[in-house]
C-alpha atoms as a PDB file:
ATOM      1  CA  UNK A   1      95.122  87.302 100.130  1.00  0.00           C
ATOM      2  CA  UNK A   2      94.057  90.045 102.841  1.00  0.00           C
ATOM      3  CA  UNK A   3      94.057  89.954 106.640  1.00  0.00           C
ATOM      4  CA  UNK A   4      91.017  91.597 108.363  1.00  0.00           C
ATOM      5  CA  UNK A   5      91.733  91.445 112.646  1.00  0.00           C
ATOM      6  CA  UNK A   6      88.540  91.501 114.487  1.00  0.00           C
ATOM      7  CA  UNK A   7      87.468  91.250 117.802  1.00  0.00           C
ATOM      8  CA  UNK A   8      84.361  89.334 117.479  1.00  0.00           C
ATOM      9  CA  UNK A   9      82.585  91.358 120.517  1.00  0.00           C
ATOM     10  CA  UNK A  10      83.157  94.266 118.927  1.00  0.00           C
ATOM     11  CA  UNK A  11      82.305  93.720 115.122  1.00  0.00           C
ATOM     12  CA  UNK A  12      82.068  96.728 113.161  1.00  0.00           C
ATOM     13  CA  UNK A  13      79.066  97.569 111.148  1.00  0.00           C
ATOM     14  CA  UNK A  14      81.475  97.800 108.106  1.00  0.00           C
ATOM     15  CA  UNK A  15      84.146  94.768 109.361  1.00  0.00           C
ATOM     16  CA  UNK A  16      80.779  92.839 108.908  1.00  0.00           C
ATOM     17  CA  UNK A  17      79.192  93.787 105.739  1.00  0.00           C
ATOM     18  CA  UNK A  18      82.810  93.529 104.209  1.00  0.00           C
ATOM     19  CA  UNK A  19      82.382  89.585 104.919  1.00  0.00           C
ATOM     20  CA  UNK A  20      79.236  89.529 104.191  1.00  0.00           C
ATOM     21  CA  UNK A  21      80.350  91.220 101.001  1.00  0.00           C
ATOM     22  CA  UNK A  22      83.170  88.768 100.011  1.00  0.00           C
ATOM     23  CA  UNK A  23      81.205  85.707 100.632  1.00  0.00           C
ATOM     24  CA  UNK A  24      78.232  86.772  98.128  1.00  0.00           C
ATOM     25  CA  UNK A  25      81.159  87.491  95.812  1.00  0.00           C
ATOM     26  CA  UNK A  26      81.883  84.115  96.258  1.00  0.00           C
ATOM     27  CA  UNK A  27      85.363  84.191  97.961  1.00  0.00           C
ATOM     28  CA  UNK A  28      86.736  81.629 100.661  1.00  0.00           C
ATOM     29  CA  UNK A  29      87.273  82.769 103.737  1.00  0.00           C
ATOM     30  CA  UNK A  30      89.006  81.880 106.751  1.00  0.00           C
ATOM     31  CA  UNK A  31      86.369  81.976 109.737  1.00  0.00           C
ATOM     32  CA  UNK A  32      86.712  81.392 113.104  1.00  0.00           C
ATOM     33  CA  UNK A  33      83.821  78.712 114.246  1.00  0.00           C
ATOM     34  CA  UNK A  34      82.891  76.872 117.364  1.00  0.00           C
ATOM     35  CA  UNK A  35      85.745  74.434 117.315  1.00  0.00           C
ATOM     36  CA  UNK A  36      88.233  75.470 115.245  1.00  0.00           C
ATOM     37  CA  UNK A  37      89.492  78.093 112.771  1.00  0.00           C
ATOM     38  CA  UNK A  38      87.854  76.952 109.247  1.00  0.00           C
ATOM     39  CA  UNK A  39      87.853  77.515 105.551  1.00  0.00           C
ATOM     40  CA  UNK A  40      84.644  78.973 104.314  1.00  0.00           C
ATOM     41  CA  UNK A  41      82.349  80.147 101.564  1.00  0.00           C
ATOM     42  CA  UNK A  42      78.621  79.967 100.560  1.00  0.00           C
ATOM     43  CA  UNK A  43      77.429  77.003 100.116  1.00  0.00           C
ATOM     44  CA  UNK A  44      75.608  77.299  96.934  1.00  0.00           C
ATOM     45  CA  UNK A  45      79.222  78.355  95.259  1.00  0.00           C
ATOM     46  CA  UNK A  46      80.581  75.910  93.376  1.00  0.00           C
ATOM     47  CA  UNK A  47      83.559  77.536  92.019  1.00  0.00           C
ATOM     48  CA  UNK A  48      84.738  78.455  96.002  1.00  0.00           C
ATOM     49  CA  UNK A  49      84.016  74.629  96.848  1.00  0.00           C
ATOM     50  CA  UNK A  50      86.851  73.585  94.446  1.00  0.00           C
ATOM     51  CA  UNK A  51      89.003  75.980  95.550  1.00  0.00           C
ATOM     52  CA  UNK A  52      88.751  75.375  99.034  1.00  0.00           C
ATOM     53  CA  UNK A  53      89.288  71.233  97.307  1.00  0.00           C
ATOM     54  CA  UNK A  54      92.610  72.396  96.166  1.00  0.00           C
ATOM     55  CA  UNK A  55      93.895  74.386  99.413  1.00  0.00           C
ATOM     56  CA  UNK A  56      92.807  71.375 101.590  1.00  0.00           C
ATOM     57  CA  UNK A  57      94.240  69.092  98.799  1.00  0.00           C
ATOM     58  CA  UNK A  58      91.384  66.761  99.467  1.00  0.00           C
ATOM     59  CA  UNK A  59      89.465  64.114  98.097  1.00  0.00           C
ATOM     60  CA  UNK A  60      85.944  64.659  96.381  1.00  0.00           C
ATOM     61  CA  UNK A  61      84.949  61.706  98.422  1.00  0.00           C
ATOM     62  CA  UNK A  62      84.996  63.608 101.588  1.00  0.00           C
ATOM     63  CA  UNK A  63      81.878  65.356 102.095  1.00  0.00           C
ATOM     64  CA  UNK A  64      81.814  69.228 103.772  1.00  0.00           C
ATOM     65  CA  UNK A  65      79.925  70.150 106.753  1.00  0.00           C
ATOM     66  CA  UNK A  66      77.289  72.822 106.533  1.00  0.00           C
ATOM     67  CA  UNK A  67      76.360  75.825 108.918  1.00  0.00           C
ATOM     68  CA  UNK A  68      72.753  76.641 109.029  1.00  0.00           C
ATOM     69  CA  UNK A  69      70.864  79.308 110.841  1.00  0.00           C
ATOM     70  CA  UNK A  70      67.781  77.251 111.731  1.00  0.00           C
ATOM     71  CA  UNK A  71      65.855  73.872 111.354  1.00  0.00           C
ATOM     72  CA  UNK A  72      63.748  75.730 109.037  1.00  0.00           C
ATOM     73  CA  UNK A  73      67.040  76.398 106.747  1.00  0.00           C
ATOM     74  CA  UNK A  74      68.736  72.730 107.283  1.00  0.00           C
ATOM     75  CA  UNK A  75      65.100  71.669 105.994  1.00  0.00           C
ATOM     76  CA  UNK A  76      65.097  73.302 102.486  1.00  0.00           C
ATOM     77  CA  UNK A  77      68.339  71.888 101.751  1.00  0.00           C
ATOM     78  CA  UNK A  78      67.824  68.049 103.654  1.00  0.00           C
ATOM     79  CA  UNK A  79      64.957  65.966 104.243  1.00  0.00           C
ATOM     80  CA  UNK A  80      63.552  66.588 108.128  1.00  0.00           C
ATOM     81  CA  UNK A  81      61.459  64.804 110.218  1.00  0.00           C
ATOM     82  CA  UNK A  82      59.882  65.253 113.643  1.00  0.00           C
ATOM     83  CA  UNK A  83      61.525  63.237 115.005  1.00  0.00           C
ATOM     84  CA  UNK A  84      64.906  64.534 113.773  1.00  0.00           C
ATOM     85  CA  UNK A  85      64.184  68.083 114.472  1.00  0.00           C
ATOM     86  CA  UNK A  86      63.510  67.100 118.116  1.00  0.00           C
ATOM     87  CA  UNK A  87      66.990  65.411 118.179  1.00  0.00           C
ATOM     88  CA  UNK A  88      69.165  68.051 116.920  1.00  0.00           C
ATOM     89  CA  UNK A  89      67.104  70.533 119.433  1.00  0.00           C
ATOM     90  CA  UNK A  90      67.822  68.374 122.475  1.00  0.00           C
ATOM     91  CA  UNK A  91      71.204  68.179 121.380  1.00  0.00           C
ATOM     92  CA  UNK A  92      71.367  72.134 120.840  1.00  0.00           C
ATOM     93  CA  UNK A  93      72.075  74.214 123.693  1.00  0.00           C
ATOM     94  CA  UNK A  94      74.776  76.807 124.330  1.00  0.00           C
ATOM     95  CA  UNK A  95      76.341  74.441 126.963  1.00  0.00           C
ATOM     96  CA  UNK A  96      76.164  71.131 124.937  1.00  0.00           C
ATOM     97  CA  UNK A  97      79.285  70.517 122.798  1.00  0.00           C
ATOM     98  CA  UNK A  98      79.250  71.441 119.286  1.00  0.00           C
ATOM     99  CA  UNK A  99      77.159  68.909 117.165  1.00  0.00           C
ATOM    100  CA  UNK A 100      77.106  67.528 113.477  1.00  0.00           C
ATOM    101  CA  UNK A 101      73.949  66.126 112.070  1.00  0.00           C
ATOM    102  CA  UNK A 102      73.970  63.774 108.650  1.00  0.00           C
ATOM    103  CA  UNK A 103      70.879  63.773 107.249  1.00  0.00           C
ATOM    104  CA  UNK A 104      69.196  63.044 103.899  1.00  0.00           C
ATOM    105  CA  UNK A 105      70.085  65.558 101.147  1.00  0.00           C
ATOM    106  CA  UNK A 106      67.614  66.808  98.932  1.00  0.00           C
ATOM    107  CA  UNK A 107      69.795  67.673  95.813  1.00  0.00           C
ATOM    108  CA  UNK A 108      69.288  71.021  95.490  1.00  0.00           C
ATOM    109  CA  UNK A 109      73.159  71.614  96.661  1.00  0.00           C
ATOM    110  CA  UNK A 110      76.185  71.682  94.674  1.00  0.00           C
ATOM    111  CA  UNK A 111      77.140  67.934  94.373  1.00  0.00           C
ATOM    112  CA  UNK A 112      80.568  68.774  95.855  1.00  0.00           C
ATOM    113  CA  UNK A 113      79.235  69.301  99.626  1.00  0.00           C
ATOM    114  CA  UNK A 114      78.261  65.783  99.308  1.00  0.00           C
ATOM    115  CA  UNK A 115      81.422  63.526  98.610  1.00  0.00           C
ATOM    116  CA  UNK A 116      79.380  61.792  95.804  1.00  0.00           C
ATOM    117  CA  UNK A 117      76.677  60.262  98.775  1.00  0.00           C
ATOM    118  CA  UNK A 118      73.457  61.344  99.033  1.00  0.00           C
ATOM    119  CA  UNK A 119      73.575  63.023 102.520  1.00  0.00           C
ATOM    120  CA  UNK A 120      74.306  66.350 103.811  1.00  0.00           C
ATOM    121  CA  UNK A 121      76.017  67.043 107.146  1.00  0.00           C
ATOM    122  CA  UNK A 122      75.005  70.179 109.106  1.00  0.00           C
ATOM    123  CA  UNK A 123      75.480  71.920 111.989  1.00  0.00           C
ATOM    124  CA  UNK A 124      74.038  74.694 113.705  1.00  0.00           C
ATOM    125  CA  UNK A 125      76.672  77.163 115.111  1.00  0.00           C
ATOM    126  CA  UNK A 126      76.559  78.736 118.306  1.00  0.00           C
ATOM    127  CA  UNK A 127      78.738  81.786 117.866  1.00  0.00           C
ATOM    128  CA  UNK A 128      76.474  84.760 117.491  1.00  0.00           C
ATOM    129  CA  UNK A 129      79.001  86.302 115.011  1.00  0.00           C
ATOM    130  CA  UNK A 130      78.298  83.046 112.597  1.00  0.00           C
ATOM    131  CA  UNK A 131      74.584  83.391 113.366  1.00  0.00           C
ATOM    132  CA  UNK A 132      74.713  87.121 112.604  1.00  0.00           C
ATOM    133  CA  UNK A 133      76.435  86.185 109.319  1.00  0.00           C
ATOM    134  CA  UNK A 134      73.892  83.307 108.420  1.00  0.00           C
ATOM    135  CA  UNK A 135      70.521  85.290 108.894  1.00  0.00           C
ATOM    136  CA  UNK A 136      72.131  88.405 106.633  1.00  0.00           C
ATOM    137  CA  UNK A 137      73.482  86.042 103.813  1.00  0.00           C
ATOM    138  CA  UNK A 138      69.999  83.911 104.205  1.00  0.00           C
ATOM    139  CA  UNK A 139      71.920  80.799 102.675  1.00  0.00           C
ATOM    140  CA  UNK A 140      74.212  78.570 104.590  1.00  0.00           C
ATOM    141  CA  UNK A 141      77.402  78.255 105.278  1.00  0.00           C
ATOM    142  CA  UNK A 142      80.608  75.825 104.299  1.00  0.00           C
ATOM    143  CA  UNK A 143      83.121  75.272 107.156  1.00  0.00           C
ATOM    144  CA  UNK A 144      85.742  73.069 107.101  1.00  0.00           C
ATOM    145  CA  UNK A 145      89.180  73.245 109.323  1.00  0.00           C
ATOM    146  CA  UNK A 146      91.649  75.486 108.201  1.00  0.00           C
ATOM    147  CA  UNK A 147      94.269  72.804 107.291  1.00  0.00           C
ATOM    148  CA  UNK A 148      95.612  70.623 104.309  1.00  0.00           C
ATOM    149  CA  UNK A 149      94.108  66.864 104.540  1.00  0.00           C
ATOM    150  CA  UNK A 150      95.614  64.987 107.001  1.00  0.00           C
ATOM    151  CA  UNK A 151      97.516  67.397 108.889  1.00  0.00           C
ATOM    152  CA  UNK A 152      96.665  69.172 112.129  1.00  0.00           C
ATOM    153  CA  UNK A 153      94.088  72.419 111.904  1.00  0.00           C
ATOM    154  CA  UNK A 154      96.098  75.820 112.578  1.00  0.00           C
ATOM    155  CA  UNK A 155      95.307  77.295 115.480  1.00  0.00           C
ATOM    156  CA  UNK A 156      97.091  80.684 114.639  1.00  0.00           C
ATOM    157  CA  UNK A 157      95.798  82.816 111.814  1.00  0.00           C
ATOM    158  CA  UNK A 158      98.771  84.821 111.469  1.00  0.00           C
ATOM    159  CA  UNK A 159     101.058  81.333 109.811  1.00  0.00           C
ATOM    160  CA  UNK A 160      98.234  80.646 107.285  1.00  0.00           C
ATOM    161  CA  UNK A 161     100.138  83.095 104.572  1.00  0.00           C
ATOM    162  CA  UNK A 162     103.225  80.730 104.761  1.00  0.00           C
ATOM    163  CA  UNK A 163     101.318  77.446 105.235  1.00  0.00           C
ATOM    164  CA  UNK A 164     100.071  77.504 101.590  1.00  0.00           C
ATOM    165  CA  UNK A 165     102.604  79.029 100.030  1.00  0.00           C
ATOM    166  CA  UNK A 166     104.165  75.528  98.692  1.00  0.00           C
ATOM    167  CA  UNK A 167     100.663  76.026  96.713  1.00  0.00           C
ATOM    168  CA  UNK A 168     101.298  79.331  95.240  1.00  0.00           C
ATOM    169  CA  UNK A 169      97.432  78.957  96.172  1.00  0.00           C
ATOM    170  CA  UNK A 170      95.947  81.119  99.318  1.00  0.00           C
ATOM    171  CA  UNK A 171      92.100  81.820 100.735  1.00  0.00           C
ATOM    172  CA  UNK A 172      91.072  85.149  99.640  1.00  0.00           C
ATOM    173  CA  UNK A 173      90.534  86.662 102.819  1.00  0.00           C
ATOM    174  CA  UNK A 174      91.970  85.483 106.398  1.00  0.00           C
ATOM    175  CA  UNK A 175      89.457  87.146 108.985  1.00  0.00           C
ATOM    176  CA  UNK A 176      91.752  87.368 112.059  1.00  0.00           C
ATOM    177  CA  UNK A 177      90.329  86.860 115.314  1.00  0.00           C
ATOM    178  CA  UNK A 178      92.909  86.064 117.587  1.00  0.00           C
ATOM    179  CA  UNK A 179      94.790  82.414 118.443  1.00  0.00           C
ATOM    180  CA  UNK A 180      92.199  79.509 118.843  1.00  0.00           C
ATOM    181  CA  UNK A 181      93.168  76.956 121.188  1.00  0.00           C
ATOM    182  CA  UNK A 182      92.811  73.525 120.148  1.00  0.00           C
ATOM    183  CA  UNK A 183      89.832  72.552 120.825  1.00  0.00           C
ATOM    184  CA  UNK A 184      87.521  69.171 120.470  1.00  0.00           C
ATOM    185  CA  UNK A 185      86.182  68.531 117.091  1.00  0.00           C
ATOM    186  CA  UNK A 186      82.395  68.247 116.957  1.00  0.00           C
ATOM    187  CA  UNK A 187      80.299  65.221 117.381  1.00  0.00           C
ATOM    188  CA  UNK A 188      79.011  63.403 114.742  1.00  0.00           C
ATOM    189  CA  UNK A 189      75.810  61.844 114.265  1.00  0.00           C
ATOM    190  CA  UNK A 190      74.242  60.040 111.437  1.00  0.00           C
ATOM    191  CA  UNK A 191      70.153  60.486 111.546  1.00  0.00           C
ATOM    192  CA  UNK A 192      69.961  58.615 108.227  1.00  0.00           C
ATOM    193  CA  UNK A 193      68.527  55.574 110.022  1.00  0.00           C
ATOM    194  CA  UNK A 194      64.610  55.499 110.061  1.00  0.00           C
ATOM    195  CA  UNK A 195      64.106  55.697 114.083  1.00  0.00           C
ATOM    196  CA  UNK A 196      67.539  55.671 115.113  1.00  0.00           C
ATOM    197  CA  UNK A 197      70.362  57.984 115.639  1.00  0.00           C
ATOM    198  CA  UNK A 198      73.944  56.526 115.176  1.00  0.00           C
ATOM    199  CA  UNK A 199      76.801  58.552 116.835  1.00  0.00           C
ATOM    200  CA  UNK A 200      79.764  58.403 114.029  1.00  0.00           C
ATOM    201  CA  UNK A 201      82.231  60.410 116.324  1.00  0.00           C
ATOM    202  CA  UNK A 202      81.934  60.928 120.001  1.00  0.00           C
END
């Protein structure tokens, strides 16, 4: 495992194509997001999806959330609607508190994202640093928080060596920006139903 410290308003031009580097080489990182610190990889790699499985020590029922870079990206990977795309854009603004979308999958994912159902849930991040990330790497994003199952997320980047050693298992890079105050996880909400919106967390 390596530490990289960055201050994300001051990325480096080669800070930033050294993640962008690892992630195509299909490593897991550990990313600061809008809510929390979070594990992380590309979404199309399998191999880095069970990985991150084993660090979390988590369930293949529990399905990942996925960070896009646009509509037009959540739509190659999910089935999208009108009237869904106008949702998630009135609920996207940089003001608006981070949101999570479930929508219809369209398969073309590794079946791991999933938790065996046949929806995907996505969000679109509001950090330009992720946003920078997404529209080099042109494929989207796992996050999920930077804990083992059932315990709280670590705020601190700097414990995250000791905190899975009892696994002999650890991501392969920690990208270090700094202690992350807890903040609220994002909302939820489930766009599966035809004309309705359910809100599955608050």
């Amino acid at each position: 495992m390596e530490y990289l410290h960055l201050n994300l308003a001051r990325v480096s031009s080669a800070d930033f194509n050294l993640i962008r580097k690892r992630l195509v080489a299909g490593q897991v990182l550990v990313l600061l997001t809008d809510t929390i610190y979070g594990l992380s990889c590309l979404a199309n790699q399998r191999r880095a999806l069970k990985k991150i499985g084993r660090l979390k020590l988590r369930t293949e029922k529990k399905a990942f959330i996925i960070l896009a870079r646009s509509l037009t990206s959540i739509g190659r990977y999910a089935y999208l609607s009108k009237a869904q795309r106008l949702i998630i854009q009135k609920n996207y603004t940089k003001s608006s508190r981070p949101t999570t979308f479930i929508l219809k999958s369209r398969g073309n994912l590794p079946s791991e994202l999933s938790g065996g159902r046949d929806t995907l849930a996505f969000r679109l991040p509001k950090s330009d640093f992720l946003i920078k990330i997404l529209k080099s790497l042109k494929l989207p994003l796992v996050s999920t928080s930077l804990n083992i199952s059932g315990s709280a997320p670590l705020n601190d980047p700097r414990l995250v060596s000791d905190y899975f050693k009892p696994l002999r298992l650890w991501p392969d890079l920690v990208v270090d920006s700094g202690f992350c105050r807890r903040r609220r996880p994002s909302r939820v909400i489930d766009l599966t139903g035809v004309g309705r919106k359910l809100v599955i967390r608050p």
